[in-house]
C-alpha atoms as a PDB file:
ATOM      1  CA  UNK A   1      17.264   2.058 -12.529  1.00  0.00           C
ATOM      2  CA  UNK A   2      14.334  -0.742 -12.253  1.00  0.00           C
ATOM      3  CA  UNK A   3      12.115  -0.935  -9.778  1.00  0.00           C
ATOM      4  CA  UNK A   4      10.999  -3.755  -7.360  1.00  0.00           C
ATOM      5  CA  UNK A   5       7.147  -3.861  -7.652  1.00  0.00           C
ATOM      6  CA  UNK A   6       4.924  -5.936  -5.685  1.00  0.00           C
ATOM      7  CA  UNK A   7       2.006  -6.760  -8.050  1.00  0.00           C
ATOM      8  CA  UNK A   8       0.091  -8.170  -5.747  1.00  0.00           C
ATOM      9  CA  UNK A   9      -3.581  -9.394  -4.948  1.00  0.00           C
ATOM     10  CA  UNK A  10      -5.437  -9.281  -1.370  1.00  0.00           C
ATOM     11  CA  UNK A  11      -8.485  -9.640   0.393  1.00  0.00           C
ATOM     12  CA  UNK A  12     -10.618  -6.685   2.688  1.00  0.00           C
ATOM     13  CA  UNK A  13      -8.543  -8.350   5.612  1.00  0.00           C
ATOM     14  CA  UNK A  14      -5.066  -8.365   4.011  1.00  0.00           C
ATOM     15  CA  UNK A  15      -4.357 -12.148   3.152  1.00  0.00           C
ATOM     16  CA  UNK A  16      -2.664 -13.525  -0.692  1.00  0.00           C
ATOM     17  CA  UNK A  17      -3.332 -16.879  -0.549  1.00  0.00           C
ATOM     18  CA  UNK A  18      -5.855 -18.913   1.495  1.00  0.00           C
ATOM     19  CA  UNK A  19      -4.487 -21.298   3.963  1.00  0.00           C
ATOM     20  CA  UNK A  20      -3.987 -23.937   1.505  1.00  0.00           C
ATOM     21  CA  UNK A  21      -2.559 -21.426  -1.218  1.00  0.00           C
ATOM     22  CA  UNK A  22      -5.993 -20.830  -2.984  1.00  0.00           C
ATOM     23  CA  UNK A  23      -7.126 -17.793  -4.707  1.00  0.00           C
ATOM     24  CA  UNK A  24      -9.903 -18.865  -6.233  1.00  0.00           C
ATOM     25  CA  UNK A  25     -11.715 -16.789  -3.208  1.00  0.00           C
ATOM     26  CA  UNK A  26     -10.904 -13.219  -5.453  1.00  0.00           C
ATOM     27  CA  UNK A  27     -13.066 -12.638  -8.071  1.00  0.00           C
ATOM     28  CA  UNK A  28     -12.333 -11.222 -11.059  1.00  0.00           C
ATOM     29  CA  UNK A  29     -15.296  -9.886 -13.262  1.00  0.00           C
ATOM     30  CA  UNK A  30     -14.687 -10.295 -17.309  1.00  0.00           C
ATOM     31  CA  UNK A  31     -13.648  -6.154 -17.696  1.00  0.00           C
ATOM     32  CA  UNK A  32     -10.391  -6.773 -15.020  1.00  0.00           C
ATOM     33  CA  UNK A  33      -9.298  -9.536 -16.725  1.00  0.00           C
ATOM     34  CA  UNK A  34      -9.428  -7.474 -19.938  1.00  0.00           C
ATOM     35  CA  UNK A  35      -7.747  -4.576 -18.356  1.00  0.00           C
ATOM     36  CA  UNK A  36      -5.235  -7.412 -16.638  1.00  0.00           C
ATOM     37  CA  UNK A  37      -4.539  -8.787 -20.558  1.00  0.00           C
ATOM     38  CA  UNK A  38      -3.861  -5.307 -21.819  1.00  0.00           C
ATOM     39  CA  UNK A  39      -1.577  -3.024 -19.132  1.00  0.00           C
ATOM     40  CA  UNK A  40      -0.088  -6.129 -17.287  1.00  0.00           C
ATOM     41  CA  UNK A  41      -0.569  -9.618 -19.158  1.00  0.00           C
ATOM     42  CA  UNK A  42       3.156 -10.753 -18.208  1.00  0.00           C
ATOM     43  CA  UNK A  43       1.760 -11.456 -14.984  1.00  0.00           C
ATOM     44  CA  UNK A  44      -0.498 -13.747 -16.578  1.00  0.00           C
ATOM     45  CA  UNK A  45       0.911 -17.748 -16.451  1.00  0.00           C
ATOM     46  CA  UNK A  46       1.685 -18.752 -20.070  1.00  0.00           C
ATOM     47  CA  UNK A  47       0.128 -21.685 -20.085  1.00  0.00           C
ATOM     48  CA  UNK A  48      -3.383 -20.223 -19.258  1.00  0.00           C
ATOM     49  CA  UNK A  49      -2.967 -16.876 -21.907  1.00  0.00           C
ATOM     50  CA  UNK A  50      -5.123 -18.774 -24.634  1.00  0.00           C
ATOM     51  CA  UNK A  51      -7.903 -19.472 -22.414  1.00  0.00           C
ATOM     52  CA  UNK A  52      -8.053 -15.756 -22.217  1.00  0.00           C
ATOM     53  CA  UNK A  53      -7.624 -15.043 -25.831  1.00  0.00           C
ATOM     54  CA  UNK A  54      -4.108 -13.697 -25.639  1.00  0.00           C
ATOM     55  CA  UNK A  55      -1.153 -15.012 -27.443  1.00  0.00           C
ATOM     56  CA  UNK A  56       1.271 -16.684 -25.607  1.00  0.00           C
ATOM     57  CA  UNK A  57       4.040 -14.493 -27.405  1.00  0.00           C
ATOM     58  CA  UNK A  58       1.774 -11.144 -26.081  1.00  0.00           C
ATOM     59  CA  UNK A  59       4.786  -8.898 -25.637  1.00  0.00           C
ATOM     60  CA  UNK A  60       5.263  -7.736 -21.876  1.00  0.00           C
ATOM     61  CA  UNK A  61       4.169  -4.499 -20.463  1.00  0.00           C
ATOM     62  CA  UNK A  62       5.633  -3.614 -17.567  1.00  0.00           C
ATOM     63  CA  UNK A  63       8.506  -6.388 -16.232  1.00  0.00           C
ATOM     64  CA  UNK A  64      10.570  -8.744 -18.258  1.00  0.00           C
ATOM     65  CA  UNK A  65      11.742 -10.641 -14.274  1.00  0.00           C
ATOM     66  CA  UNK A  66      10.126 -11.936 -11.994  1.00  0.00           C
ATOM     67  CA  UNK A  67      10.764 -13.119  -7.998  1.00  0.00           C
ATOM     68  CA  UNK A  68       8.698 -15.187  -6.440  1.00  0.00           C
ATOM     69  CA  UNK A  69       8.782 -17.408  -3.423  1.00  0.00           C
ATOM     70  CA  UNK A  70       8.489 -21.253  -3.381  1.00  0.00           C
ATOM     71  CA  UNK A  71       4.529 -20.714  -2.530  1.00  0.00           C
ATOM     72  CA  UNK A  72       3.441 -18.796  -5.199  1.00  0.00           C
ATOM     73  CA  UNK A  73       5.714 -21.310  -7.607  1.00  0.00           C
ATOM     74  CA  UNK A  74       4.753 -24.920  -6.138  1.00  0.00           C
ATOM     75  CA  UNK A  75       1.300 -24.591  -7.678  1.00  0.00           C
ATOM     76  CA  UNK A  76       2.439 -24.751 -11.628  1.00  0.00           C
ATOM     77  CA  UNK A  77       4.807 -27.649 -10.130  1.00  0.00           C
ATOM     78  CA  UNK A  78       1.610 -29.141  -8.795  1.00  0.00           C
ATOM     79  CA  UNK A  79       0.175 -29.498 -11.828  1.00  0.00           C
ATOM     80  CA  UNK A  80       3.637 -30.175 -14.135  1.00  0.00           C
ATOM     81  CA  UNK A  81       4.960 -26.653 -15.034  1.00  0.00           C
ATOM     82  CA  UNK A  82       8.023 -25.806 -14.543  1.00  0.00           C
ATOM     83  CA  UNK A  83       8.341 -22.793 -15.905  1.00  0.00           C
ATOM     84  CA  UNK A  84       5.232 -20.943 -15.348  1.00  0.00           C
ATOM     85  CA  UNK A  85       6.184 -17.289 -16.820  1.00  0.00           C
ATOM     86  CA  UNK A  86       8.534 -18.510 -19.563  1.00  0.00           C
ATOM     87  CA  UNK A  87       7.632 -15.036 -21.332  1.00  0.00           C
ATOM     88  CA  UNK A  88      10.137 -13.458 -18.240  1.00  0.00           C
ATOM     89  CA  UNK A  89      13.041 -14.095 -16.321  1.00  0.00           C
ATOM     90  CA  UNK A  90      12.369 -16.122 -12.952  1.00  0.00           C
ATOM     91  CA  UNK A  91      13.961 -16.679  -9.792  1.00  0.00           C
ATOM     92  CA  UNK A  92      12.541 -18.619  -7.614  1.00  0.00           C
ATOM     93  CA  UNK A  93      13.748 -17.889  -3.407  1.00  0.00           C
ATOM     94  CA  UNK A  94      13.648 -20.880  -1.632  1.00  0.00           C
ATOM     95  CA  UNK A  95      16.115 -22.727   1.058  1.00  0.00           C
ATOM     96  CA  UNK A  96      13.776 -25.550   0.772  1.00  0.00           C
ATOM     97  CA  UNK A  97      13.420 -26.626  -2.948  1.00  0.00           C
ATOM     98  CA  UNK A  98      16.635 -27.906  -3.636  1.00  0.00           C
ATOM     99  CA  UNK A  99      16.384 -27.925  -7.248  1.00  0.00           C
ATOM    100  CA  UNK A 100      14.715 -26.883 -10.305  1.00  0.00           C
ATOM    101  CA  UNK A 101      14.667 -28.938 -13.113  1.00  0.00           C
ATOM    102  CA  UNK A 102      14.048 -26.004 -15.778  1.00  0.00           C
ATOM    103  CA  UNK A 103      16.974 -24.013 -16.850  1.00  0.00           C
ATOM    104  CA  UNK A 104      14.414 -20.986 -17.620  1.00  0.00           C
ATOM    105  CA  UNK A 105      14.053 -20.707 -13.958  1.00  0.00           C
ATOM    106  CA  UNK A 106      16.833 -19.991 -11.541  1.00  0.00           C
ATOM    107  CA  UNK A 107      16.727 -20.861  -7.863  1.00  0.00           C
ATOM    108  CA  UNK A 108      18.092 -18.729  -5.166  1.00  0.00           C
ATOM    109  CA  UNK A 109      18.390 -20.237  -2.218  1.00  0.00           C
ATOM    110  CA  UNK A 110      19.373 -17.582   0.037  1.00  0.00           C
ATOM    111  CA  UNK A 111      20.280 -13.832   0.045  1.00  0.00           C
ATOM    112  CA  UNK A 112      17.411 -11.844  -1.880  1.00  0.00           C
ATOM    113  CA  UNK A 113      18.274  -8.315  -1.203  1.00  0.00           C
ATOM    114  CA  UNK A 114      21.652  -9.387  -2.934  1.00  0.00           C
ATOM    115  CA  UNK A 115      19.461 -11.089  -5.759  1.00  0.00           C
ATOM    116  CA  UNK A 116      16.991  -8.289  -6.215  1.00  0.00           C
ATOM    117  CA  UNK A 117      20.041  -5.437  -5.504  1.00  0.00           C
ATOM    118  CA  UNK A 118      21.814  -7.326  -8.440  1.00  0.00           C
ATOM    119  CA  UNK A 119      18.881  -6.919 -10.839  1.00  0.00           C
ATOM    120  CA  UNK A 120      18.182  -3.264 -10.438  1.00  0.00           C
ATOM    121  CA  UNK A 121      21.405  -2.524 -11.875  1.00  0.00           C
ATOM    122  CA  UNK A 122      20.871  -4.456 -14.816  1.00  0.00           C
ATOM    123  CA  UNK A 123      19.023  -2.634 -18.065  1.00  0.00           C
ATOM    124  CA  UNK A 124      14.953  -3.766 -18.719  1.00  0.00           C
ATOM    125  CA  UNK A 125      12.189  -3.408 -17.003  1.00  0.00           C
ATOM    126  CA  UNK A 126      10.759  -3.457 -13.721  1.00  0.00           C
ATOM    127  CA  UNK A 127      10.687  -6.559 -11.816  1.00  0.00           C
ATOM    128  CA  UNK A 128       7.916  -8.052 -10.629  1.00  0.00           C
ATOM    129  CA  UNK A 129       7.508  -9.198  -6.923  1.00  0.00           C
ATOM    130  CA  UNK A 130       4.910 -12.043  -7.059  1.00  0.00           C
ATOM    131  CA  UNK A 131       4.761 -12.988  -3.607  1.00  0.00           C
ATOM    132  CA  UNK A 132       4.850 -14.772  -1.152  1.00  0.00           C
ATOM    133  CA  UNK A 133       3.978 -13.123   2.271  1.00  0.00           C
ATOM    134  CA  UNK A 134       7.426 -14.092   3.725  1.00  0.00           C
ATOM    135  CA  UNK A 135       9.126 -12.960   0.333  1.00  0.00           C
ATOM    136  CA  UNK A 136       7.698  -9.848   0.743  1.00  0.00           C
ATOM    137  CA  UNK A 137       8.136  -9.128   3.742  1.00  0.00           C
ATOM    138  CA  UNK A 138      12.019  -9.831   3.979  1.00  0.00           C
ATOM    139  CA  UNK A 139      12.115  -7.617   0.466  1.00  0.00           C
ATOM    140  CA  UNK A 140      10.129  -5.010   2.189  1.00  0.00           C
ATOM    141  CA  UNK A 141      13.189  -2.167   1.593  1.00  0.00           C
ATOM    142  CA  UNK A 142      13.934  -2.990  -1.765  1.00  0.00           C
ATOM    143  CA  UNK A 143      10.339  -2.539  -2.760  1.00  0.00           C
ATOM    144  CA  UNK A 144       9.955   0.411  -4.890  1.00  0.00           C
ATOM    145  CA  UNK A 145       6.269   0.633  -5.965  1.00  0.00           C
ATOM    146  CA  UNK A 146       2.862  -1.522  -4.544  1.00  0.00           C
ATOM    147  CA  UNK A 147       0.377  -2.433  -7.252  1.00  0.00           C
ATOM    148  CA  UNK A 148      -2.700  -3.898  -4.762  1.00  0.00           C
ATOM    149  CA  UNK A 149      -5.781  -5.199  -6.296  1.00  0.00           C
ATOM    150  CA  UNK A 150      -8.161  -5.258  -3.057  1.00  0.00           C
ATOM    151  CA  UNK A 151     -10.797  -7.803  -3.382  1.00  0.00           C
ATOM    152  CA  UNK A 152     -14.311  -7.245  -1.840  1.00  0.00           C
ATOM    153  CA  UNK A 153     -13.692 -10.552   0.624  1.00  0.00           C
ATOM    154  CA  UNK A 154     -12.750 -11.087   3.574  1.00  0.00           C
ATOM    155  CA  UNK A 155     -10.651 -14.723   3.974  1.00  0.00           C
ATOM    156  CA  UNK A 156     -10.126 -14.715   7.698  1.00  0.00           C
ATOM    157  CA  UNK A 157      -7.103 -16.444   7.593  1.00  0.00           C
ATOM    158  CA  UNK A 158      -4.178 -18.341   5.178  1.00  0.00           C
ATOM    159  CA  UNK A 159      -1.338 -16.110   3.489  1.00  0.00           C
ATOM    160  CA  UNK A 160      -0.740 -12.433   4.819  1.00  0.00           C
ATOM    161  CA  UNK A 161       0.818  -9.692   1.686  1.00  0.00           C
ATOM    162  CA  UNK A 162       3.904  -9.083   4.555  1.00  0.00           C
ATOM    163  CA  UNK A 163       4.161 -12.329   6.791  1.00  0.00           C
ATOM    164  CA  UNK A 164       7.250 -10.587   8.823  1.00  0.00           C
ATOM    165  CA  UNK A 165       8.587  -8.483  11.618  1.00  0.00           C
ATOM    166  CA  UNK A 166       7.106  -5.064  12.561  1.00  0.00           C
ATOM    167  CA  UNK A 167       8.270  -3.172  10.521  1.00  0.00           C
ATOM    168  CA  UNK A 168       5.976   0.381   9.854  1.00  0.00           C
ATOM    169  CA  UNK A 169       7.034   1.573   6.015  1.00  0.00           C
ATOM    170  CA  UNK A 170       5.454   4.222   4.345  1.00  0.00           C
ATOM    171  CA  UNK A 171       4.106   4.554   0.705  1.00  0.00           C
ATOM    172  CA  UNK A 172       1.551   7.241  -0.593  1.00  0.00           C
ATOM    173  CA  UNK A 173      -0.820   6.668  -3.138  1.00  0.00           C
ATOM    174  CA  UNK A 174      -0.430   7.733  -6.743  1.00  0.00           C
ATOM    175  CA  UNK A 175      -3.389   6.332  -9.178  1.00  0.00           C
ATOM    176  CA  UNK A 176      -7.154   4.192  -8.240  1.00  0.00           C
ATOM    177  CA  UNK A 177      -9.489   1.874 -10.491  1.00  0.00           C
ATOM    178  CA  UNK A 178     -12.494   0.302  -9.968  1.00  0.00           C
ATOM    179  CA  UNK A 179     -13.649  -2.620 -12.298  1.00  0.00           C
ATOM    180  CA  UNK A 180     -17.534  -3.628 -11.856  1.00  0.00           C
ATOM    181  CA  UNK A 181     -17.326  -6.009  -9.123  1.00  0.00           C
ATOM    182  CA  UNK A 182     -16.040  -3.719  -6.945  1.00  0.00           C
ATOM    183  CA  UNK A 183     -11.977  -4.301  -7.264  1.00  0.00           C
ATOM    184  CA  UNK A 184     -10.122  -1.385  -6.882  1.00  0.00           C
ATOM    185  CA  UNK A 185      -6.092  -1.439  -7.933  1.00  0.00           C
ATOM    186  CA  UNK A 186      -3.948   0.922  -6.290  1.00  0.00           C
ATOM    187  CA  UNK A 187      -0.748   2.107  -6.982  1.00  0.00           C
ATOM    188  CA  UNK A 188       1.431   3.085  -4.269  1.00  0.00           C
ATOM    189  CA  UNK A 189       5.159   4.705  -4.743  1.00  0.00           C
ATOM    190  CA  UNK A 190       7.382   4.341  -1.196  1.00  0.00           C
ATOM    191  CA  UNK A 191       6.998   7.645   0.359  1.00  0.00           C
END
């Protein structure tokens, strides 16, 4: 069966997103986005893989789907993209959107248990979780397996990795990297 993995990236005080959505705050040194183009690069927006050297047809790693929440999607709308990972499936939850004008991306406007519940019975690979903090948070017991890149920075407020109710779950480490700036990626496995 798939998993539901939360791929996700977070500051020293546990925030996704700034309060305006940025995460230009994270820094990423030269030999993590290497490592990012090589074991994950799916999770890299098409639109930006040639600025990185990588083809744009770079097969996928780890997930072929993706669900995301309308926070982590309305920047490639921002700037006109409406399909931003059009090397994957996407869903896009939102109650709010209304509409998508891309048939590559499908919104859901309620239910995402159902959604995600629906998708680990299907063949292919993992599915990525891409956020947001309220996303997350309601997915919390369909989430199979963390991925957390910690940044060395504290934001001190904006997005939160689980923006939800109390809710104490427990996952146990598995595998740690460090890259040179002091990154570390985790992977956790629910315990």
């Amino acid at each position: 069966m798939r998993k539901l993995v939360y791929f996700v990236g977070v500051s020293l005080d546990g925030y996704i997103a700034g309060p305006g959505g940025e995460i230009d705050f994270l820094p990423v040194a030269d030999d993590m986005w290497a490592w990012l183009g090589s074991e994950y690069p799916e999770t890299l927006p098409t639109h930006i893989r040639p600025h990185l050297g990588l083809a744009v047809d770079k097969p996928n790693e780890k997930f072929d789907t993706l669900v995301m929440g309308r926070g982590t999607y309305d920047p490639a709308l921002a700037v006109g993209i409406t399909s931003p990972y059009s090397h994957m499936k996407q869903y896009v939850v939102s109650s709010a959107l209304g509409r998508i004008d891309d048939p590559a991306v499908e919104l859901v406007e309620d239910d995402p248990i159902g959604l995600v519940r629906k998708l680990k019975q299907q063949d292919g690979m993992d599915i990525w979780l891409a956020g947001g903090g309220k996303l997350a948070a309601q997915l919390l017991g369909e989430i199979d397996e963390l991925v957390v890149k910690s940044y060395p920075v504290v934001a001190g407020t904006g997005t939160p990795a689980f923006a939800g109710e109390f809710r104490p779950t427990l996952f146990a480490p598995t595998e740690r990297i460090e890259f040179s700036n002091s990154v570390q990626v985790t992977w956790f496995t629910r315990a």
